[in-house]
PDB file of N, CA and C in Angstrom:
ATOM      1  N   UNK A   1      98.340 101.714 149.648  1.00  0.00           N
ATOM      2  CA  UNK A   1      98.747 100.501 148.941  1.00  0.00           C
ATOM      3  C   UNK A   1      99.985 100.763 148.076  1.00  0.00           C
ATOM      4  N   UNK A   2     100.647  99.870 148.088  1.00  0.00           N
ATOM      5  CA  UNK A   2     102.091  99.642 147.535  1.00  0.00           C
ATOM      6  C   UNK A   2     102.189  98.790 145.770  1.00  0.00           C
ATOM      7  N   UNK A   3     102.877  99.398 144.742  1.00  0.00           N
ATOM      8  CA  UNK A   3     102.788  97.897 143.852  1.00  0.00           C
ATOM      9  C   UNK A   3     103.689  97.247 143.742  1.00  0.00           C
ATOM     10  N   UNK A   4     103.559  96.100 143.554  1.00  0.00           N
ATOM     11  CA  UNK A   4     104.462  94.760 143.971  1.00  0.00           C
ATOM     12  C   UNK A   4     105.575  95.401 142.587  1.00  0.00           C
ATOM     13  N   UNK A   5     106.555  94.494 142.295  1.00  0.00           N
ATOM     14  CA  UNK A   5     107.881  94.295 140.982  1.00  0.00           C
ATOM     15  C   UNK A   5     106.987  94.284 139.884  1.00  0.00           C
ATOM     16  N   UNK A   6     106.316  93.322 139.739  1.00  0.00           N
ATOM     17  CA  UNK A   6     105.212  92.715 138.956  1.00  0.00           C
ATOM     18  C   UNK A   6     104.839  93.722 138.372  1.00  0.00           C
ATOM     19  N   UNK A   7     103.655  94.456 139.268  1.00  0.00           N
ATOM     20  CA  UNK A   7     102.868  95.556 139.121  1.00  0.00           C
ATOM     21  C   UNK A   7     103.479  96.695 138.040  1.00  0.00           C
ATOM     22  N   UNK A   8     105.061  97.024 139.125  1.00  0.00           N
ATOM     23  CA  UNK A   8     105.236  98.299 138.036  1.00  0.00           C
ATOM     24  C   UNK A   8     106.136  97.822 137.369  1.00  0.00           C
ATOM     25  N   UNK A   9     106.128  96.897 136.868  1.00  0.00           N
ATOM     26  CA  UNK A   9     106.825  96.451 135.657  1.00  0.00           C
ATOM     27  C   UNK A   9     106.445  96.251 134.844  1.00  0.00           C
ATOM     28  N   UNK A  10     104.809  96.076 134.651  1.00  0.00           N
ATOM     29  CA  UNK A  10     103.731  95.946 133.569  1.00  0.00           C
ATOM     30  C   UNK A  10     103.587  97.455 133.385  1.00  0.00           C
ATOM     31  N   UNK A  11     103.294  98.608 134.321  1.00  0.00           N
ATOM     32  CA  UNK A  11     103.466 100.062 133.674  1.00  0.00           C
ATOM     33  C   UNK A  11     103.981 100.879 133.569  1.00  0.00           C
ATOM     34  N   UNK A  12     105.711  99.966 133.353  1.00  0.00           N
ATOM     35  CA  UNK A  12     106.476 100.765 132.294  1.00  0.00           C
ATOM     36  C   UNK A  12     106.112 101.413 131.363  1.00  0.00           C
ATOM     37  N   UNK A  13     106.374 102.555 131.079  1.00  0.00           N
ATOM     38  CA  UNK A  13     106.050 103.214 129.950  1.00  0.00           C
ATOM     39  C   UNK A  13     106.484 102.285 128.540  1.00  0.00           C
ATOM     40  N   UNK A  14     105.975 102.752 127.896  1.00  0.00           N
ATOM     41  CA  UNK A  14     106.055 101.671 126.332  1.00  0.00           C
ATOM     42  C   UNK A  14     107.478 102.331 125.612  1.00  0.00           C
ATOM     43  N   UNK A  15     108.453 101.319 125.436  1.00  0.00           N
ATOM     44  CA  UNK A  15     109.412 102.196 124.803  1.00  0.00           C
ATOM     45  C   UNK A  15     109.387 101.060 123.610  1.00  0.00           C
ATOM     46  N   UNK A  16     109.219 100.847 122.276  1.00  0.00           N
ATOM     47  CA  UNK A  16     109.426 100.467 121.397  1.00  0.00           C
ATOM     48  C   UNK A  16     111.210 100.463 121.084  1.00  0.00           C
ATOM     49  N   UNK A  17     111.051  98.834 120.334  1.00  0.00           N
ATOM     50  CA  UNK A  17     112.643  98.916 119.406  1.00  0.00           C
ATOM     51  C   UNK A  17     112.314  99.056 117.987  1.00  0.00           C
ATOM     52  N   UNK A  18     113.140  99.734 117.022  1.00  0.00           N
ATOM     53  CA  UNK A  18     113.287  99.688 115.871  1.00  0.00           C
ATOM     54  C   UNK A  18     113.449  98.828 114.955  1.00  0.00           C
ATOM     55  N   UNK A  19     112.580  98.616 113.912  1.00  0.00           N
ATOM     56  CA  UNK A  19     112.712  97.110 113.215  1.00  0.00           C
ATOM     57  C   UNK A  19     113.800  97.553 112.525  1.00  0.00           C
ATOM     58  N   UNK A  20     114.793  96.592 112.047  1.00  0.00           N
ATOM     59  CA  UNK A  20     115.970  97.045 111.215  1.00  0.00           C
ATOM     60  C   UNK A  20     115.516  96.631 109.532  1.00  0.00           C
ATOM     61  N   UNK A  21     115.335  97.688 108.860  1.00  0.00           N
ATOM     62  CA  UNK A  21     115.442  97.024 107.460  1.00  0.00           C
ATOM     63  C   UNK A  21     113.733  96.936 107.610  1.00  0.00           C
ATOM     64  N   UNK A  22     113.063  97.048 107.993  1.00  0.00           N
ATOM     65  CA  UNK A  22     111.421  96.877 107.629  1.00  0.00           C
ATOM     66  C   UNK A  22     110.577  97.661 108.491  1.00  0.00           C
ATOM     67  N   UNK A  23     109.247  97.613 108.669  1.00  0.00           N
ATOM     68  CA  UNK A  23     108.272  98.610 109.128  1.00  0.00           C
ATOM     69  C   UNK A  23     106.899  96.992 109.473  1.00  0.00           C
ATOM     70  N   UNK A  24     105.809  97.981 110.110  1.00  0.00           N
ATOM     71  CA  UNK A  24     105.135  97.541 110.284  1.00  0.00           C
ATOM     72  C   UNK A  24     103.713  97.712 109.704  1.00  0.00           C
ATOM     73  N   UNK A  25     102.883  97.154 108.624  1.00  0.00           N
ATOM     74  CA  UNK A  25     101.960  97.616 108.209  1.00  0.00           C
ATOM     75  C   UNK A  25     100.316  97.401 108.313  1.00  0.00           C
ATOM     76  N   UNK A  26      99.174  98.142 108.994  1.00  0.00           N
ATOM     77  CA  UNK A  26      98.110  97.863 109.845  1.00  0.00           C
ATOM     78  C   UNK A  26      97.278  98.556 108.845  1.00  0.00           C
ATOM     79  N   UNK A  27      96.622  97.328 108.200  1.00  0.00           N
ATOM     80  CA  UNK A  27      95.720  97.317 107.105  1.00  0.00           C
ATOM     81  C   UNK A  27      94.191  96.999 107.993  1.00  0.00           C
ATOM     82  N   UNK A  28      93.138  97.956 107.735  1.00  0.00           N
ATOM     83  CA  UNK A  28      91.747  97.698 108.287  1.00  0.00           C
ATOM     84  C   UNK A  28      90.468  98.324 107.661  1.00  0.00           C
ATOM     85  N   UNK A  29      89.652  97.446 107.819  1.00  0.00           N
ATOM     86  CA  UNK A  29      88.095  97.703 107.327  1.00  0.00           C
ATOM     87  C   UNK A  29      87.449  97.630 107.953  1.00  0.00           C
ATOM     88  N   UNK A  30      87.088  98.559 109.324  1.00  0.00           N
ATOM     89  CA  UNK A  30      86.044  98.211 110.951  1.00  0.00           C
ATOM     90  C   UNK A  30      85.111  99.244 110.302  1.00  0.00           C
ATOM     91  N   UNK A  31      84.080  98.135 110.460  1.00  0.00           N
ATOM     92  CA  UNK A  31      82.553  98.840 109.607  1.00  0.00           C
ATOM     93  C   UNK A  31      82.257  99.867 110.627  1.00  0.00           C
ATOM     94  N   UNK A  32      81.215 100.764 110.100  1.00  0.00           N
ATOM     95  CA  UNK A  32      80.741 101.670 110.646  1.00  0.00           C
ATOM     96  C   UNK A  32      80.009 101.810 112.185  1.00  0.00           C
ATOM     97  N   UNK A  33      79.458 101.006 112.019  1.00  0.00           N
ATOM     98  CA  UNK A  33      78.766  99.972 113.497  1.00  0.00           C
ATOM     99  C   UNK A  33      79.667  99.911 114.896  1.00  0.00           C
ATOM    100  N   UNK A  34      80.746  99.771 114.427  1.00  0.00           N
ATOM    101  CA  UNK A  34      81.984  99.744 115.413  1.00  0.00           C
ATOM    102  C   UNK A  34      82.958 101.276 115.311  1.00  0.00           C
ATOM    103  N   UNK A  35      82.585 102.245 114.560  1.00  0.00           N
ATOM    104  CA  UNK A  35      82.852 103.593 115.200  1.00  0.00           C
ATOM    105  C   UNK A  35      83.947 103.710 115.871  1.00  0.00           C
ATOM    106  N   UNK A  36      83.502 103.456 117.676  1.00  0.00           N
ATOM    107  CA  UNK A  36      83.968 103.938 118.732  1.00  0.00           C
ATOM    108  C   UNK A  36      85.189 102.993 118.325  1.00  0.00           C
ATOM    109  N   UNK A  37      85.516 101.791 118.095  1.00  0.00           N
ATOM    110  CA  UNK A  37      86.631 100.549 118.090  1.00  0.00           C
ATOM    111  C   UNK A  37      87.488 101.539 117.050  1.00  0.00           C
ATOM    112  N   UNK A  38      86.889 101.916 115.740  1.00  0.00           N
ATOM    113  CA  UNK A  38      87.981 102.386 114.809  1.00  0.00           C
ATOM    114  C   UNK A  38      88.686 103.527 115.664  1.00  0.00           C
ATOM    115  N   UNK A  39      87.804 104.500 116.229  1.00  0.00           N
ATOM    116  CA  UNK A  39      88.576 105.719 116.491  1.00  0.00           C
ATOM    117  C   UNK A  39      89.452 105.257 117.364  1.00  0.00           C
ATOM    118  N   UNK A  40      89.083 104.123 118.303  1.00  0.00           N
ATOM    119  CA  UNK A  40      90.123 103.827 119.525  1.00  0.00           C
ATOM    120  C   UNK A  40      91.565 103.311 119.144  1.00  0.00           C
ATOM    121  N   UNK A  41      91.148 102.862 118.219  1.00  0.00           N
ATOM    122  CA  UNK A  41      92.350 101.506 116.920  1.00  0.00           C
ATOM    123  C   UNK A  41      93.232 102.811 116.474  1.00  0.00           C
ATOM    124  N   UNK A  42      92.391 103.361 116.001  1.00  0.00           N
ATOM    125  CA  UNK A  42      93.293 104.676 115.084  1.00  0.00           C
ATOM    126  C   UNK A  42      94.317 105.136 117.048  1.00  0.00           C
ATOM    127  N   UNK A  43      93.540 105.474 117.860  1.00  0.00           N
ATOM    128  CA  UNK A  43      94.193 106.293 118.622  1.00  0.00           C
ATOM    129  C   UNK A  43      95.442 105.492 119.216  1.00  0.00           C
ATOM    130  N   UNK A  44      95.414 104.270 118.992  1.00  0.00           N
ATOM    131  CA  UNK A  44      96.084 103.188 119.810  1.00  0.00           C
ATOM    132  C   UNK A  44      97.499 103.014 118.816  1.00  0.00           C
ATOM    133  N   UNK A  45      97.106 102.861 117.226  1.00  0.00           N
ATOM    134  CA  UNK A  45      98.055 103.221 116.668  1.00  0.00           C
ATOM    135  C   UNK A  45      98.899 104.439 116.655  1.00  0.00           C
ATOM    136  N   UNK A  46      98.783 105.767 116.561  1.00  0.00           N
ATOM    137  CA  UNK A  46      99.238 106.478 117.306  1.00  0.00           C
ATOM    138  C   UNK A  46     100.149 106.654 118.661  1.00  0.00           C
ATOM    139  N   UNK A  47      99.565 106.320 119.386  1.00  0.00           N
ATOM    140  CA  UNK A  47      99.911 106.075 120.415  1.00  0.00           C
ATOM    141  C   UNK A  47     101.393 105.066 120.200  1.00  0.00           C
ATOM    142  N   UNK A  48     101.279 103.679 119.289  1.00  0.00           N
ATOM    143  CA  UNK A  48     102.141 102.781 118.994  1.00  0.00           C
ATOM    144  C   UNK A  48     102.993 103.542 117.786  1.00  0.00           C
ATOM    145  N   UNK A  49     103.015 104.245 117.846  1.00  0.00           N
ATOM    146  CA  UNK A  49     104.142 105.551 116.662  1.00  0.00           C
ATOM    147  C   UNK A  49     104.050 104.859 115.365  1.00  0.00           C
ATOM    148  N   UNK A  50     102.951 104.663 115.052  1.00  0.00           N
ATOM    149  CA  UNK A  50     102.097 104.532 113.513  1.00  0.00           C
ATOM    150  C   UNK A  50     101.937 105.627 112.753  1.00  0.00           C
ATOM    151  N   UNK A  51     102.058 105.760 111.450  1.00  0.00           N
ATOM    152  CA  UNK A  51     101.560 107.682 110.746  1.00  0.00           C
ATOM    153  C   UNK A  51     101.091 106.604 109.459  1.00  0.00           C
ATOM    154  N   UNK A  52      99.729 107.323 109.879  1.00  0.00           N
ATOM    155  CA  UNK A  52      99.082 107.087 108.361  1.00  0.00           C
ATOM    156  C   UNK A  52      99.058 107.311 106.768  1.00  0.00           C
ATOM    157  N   UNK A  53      99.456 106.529 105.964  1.00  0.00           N
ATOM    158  CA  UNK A  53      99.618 106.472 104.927  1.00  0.00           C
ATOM    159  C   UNK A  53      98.183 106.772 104.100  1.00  0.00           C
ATOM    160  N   UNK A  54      97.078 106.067 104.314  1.00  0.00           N
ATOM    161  CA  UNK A  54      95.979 106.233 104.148  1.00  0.00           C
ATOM    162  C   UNK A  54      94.969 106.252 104.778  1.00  0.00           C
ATOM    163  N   UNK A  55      93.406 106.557 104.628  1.00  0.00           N
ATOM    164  CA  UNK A  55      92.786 106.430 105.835  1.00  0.00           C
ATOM    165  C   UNK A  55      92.516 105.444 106.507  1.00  0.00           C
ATOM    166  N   UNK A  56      93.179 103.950 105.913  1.00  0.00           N
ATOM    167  CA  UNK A  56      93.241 102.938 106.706  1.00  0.00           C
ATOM    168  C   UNK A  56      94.436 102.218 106.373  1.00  0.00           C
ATOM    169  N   UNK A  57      95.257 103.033 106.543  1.00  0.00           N
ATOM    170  CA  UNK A  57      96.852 101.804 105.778  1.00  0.00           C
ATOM    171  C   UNK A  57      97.217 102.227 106.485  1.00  0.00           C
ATOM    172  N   UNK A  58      98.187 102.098 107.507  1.00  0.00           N
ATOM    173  CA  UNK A  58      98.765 102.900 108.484  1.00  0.00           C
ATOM    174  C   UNK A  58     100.312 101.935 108.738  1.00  0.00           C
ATOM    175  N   UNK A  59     101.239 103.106 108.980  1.00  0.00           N
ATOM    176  CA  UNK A  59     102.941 101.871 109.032  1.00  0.00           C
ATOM    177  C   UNK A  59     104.009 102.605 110.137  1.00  0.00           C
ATOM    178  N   UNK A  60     104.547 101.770 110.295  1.00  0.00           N
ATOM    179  CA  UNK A  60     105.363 102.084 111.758  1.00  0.00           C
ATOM    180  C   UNK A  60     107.135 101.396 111.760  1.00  0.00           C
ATOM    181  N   UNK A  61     107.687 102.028 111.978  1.00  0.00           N
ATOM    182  CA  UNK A  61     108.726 101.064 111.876  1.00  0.00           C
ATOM    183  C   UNK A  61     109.647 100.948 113.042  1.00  0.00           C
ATOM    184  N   UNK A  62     108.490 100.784 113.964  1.00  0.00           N
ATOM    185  CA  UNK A  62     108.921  99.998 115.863  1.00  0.00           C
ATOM    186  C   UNK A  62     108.250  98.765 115.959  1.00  0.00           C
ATOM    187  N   UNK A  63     108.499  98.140 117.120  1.00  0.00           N
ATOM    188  CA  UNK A  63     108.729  96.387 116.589  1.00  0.00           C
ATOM    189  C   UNK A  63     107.555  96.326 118.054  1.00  0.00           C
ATOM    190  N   UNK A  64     105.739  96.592 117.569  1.00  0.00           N
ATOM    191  CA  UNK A  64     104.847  96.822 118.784  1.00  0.00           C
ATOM    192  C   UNK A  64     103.882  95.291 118.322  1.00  0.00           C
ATOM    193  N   UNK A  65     104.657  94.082 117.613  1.00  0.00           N
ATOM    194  CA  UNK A  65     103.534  93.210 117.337  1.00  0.00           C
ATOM    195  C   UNK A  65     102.917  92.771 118.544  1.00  0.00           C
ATOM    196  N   UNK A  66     103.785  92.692 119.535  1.00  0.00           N
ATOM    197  CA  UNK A  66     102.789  91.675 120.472  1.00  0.00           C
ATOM    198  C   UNK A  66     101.598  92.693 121.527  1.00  0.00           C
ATOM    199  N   UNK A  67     102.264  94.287 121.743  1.00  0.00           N
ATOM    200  CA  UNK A  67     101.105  95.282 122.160  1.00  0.00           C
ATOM    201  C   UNK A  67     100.141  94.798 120.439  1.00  0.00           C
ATOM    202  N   UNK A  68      99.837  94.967 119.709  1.00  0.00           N
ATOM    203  CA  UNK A  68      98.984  95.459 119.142  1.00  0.00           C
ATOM    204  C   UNK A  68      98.290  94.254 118.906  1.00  0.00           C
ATOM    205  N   UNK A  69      98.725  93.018 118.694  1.00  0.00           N
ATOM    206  CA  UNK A  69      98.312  91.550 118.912  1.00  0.00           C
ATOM    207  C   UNK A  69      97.136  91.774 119.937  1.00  0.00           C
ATOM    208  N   UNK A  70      97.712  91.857 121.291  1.00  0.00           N
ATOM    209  CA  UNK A  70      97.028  91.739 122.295  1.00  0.00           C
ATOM    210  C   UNK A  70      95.840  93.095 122.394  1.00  0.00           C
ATOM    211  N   UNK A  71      96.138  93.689 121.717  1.00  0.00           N
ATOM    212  CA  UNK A  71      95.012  95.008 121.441  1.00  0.00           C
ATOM    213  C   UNK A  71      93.701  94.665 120.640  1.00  0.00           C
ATOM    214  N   UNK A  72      94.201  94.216 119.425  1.00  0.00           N
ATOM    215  CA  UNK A  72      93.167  93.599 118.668  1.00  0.00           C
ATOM    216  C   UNK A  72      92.296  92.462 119.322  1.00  0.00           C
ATOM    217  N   UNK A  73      93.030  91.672 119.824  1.00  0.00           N
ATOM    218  CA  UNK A  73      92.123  90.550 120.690  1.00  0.00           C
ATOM    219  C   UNK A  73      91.075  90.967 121.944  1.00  0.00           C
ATOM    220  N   UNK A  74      91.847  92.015 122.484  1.00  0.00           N
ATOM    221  CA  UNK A  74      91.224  92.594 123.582  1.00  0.00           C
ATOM    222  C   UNK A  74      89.961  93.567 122.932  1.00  0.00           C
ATOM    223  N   UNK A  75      90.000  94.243 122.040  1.00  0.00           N
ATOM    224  CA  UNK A  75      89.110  95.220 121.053  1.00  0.00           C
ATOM    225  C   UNK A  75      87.879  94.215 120.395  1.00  0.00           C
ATOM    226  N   UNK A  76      88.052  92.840 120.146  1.00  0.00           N
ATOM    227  CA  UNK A  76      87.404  92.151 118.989  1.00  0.00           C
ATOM    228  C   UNK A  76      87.196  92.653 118.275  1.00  0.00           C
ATOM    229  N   UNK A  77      88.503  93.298 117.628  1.00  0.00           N
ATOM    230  CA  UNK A  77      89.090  93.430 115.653  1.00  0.00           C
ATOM    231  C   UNK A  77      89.776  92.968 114.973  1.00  0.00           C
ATOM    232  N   UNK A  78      90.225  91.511 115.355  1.00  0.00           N
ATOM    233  CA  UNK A  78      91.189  90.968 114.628  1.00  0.00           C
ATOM    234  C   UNK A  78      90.525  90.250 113.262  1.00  0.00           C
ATOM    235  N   UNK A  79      89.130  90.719 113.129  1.00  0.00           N
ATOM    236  CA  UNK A  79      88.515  89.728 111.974  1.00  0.00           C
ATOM    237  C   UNK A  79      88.672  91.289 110.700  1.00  0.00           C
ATOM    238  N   UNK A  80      88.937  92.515 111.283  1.00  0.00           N
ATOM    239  CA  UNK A  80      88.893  93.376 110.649  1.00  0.00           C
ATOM    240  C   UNK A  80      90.512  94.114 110.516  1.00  0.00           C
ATOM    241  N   UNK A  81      91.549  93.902 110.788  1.00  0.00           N
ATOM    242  CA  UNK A  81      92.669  94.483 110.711  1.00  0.00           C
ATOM    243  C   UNK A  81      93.818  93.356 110.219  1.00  0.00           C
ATOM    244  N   UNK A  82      94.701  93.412 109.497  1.00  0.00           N
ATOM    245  CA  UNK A  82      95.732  92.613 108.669  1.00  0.00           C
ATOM    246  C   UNK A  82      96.737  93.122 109.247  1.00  0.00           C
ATOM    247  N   UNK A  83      98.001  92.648 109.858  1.00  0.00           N
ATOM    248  CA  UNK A  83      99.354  93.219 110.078  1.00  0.00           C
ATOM    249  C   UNK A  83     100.575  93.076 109.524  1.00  0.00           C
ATOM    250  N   UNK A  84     101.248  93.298 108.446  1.00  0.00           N
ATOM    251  CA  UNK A  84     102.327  92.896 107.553  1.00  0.00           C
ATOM    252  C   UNK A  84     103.269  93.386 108.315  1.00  0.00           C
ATOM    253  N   UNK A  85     104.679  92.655 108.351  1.00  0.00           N
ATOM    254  CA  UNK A  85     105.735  93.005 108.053  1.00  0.00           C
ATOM    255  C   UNK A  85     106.470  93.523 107.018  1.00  0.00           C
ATOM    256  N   UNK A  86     106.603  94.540 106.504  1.00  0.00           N
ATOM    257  CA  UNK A  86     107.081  94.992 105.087  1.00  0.00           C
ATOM    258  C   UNK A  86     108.209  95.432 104.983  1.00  0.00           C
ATOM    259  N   UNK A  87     108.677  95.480 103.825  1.00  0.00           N
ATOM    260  CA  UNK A  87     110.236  96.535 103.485  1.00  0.00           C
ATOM    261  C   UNK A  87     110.357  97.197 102.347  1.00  0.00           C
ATOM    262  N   UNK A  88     110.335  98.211 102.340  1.00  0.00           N
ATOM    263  CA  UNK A  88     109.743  99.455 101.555  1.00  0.00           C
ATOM    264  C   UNK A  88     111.006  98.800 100.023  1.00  0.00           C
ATOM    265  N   UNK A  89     110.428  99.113  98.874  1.00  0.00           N
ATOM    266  CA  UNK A  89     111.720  97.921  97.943  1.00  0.00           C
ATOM    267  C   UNK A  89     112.254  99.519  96.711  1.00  0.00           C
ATOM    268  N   UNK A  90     111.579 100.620  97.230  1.00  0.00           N
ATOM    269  CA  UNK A  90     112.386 102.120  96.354  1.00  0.00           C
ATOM    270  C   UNK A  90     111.897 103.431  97.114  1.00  0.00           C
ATOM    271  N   UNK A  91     112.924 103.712  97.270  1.00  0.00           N
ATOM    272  CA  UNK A  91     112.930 105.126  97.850  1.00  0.00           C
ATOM    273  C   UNK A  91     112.309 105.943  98.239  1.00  0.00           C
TER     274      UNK A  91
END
């Protein structure tokens, strides 16, 4: 089997653009119960070139809203994760 344009054009590798002037910030509270979702969330951020600030503040400054949009929805954690746009305001 062959993949269509379509196909391997969805698994492009993920190359992120750079937000200019701001970052991205992934605020979360996934209760204990859901475990396996946090570690996956944590790994997914990562993966989306996130470095943790705290053990749940995490910031990025590549422009992955609509992967991580569609992550959270797909995960059912969007009742537990906040996503800011921020801009760091001192040094």
């Amino acid at each position: 089997p062959l993949l269509t344009e379509k196909g391997q054009a969805k698994l492009q590798r993920y190359r992120p653009k750079k937000l200019h002037g701001a970052q991205l910030m992934a605020v979360f509270d996934i209760p204990e119960n859901e475990r396996i979702k946090r570690q996956r969330f944590r790994a997914v951020l990562r993966e989306f070139k996130f470095e943790q600030v705290q053990k749940s503040v995490w910031v990025s400054e590549y422009d992955c809203q609509q992967y991580l949009q569609l992550e959270l929805k797909q995960s059912n954690l969007s009742d537990y994760v906040i996503v800011y746009e921020v801009s760091r305001l001192f040094p």
